[in-house]
C-alpha atoms as a PDB file:
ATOM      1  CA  UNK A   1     -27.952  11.332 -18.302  1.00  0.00           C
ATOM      2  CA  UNK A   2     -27.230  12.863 -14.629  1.00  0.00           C
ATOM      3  CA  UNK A   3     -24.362  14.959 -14.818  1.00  0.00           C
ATOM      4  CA  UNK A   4     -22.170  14.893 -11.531  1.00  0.00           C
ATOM      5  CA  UNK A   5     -21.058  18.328  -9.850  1.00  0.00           C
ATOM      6  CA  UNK A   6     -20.451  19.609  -6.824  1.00  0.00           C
ATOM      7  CA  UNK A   7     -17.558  20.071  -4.700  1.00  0.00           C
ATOM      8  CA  UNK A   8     -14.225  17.911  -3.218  1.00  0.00           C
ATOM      9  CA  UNK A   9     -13.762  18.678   0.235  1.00  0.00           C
ATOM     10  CA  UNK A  10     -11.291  17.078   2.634  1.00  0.00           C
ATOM     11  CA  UNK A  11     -12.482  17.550   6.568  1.00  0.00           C
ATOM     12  CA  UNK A  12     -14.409  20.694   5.225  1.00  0.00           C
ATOM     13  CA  UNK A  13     -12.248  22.537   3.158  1.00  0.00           C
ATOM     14  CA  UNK A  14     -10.831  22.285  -0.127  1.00  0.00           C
ATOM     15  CA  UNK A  15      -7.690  19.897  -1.471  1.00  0.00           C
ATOM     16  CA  UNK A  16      -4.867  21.751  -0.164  1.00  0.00           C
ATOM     17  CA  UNK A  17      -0.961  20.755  -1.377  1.00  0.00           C
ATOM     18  CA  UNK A  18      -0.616  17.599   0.332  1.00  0.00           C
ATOM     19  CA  UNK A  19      -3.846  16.475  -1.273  1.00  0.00           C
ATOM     20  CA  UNK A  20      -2.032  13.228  -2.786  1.00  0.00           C
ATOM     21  CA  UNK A  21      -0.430  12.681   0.532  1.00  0.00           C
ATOM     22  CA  UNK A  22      -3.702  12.276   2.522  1.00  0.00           C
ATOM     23  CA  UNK A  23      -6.125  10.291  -0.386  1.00  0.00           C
ATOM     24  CA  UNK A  24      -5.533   7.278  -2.361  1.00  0.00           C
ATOM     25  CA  UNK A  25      -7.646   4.910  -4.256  1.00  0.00           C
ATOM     26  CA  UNK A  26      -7.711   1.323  -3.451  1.00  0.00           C
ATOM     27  CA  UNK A  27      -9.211  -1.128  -5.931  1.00  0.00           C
ATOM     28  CA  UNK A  28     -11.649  -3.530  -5.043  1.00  0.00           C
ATOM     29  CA  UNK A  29      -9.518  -6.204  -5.995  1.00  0.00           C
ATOM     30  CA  UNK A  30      -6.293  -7.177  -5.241  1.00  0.00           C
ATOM     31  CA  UNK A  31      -3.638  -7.539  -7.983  1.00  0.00           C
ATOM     32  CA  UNK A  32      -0.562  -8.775  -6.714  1.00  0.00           C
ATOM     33  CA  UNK A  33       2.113 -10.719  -8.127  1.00  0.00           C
ATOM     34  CA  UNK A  34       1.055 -14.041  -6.348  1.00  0.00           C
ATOM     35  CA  UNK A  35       4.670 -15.490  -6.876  1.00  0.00           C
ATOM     36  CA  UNK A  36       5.823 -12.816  -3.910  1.00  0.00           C
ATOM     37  CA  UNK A  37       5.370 -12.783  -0.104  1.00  0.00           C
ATOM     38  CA  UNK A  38       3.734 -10.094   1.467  1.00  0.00           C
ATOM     39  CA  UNK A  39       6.934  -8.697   2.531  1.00  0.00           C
ATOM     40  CA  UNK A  40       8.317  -8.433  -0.531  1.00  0.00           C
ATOM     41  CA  UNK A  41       5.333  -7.262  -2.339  1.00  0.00           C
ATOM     42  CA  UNK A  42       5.629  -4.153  -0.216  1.00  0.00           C
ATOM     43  CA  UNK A  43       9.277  -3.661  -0.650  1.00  0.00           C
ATOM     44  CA  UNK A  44       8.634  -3.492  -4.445  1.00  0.00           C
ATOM     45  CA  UNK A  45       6.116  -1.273  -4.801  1.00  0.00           C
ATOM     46  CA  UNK A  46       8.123   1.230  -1.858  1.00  0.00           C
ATOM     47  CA  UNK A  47      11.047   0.922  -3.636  1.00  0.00           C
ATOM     48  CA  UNK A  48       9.748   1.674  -7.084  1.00  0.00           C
ATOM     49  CA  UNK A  49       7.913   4.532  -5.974  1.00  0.00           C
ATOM     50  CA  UNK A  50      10.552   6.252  -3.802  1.00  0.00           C
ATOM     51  CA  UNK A  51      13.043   9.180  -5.313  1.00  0.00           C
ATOM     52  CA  UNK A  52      15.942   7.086  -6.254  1.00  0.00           C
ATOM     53  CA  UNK A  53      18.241   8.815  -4.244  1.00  0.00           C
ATOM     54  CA  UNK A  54      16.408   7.399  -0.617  1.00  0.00           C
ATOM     55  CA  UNK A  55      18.396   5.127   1.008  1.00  0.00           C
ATOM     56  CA  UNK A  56      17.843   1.278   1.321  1.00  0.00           C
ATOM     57  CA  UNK A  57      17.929   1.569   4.895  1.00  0.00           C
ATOM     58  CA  UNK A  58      15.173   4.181   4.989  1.00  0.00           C
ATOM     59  CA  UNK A  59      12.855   2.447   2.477  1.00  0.00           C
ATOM     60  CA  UNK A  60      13.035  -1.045   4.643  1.00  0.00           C
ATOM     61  CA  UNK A  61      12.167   1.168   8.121  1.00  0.00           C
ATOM     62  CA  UNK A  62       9.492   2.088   6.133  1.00  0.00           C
ATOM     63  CA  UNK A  63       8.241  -1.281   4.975  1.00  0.00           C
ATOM     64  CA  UNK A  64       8.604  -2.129   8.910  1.00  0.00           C
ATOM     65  CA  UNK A  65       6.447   0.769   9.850  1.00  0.00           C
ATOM     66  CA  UNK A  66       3.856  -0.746   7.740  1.00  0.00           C
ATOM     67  CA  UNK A  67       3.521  -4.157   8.067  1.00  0.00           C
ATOM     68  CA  UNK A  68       3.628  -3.578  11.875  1.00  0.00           C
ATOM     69  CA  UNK A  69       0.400  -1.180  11.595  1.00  0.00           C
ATOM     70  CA  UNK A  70      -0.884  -3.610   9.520  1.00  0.00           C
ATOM     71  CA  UNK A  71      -0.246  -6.652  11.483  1.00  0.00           C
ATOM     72  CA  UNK A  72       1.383  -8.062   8.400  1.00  0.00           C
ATOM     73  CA  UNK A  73       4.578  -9.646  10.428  1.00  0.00           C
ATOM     74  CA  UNK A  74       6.144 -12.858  11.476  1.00  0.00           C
ATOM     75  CA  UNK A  75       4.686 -15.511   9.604  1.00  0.00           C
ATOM     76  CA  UNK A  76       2.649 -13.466   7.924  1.00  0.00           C
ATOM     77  CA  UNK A  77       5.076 -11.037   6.140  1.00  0.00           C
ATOM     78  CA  UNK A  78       6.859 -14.072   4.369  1.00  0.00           C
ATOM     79  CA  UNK A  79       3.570 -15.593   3.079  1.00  0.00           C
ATOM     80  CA  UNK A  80       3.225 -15.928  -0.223  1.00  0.00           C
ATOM     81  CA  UNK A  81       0.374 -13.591  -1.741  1.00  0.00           C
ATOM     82  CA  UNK A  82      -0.766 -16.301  -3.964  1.00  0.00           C
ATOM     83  CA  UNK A  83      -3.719 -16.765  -6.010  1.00  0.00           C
ATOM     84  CA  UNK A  84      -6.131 -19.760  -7.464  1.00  0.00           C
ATOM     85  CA  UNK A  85      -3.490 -21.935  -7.877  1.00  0.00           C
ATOM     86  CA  UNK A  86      -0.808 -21.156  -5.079  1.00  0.00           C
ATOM     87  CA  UNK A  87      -1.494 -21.377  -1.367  1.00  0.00           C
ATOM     88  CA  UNK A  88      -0.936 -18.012   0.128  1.00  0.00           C
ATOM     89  CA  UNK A  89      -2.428 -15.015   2.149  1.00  0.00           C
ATOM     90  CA  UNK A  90      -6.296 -14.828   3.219  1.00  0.00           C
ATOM     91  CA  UNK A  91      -8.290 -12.108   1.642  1.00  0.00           C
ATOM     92  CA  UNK A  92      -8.302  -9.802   4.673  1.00  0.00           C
ATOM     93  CA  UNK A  93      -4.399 -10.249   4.860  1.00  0.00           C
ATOM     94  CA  UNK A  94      -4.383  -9.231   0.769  1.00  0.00           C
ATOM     95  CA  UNK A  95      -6.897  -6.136   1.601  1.00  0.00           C
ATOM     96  CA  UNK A  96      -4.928  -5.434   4.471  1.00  0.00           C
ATOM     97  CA  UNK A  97      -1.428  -5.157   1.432  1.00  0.00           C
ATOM     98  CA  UNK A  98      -3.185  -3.817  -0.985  1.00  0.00           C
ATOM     99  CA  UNK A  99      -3.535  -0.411   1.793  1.00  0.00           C
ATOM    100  CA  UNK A 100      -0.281  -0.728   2.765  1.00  0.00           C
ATOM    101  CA  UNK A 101       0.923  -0.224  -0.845  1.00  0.00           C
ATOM    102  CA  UNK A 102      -0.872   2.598  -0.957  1.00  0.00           C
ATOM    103  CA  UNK A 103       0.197   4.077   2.012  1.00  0.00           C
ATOM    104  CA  UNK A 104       3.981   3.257   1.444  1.00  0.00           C
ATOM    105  CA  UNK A 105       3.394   4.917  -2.033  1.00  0.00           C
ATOM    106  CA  UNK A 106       2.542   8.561  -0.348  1.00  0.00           C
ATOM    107  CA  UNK A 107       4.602   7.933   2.897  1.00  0.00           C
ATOM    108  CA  UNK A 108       6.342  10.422   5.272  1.00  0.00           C
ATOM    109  CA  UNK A 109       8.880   7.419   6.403  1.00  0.00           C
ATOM    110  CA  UNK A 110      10.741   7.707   2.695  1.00  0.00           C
END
């Protein structure tokens, strides 16, 4: 019935070419595979959507980056993600991955 328009602007002024880089949709829930710790959950999705010639070395600095600006480490990092029926990471601590896979996804660190 209401038909949408108007116009995408990012700080003011149209998409530009890094566009991708700088937005990123986050679902409102969190699908993870619960059998995986936080850790690992982010290595997966960095190194399945990183050009397959970057370096191990790189991709894991990268998964560092995050989970430190995340305050995903120590204990935390080698949670399980779990679900109904396995014990795992709080909700916040599953928001807080389900941002960092976006933001490994369209990272400057790979």
């Amino acid at each position: 019935k209401y038909a949408a328009h108007g116009d995408i602007l990012l700080n003011g002024l149209p998409p530009g070419p890094f566009y991708k880089r700088t937005v990123c949709f986050i679902p409102k829930t969190d699908n993870h595979l619960s059998t995986l710790t936080v850790g690992e959950t982010l290595l997966f999705s960095a190194q399945m959507r990183s050009p397959a010639h970057t370096k191990s070395e790189h991709i894991e600095k990268a998964v560092d980056i995050v989970l430190n600006w995340l305050n995903l480490t120590g204990e935390h990092k080698n949670t399980y993600v779990g679900d109904a029926n396995i014990k795992g990471s709080s909700g916040g601590q599953k928001r807080r991955l389900s941002v960092g896979v976006e933001v490994i996804s369209g990272s400057i660190f790979i």
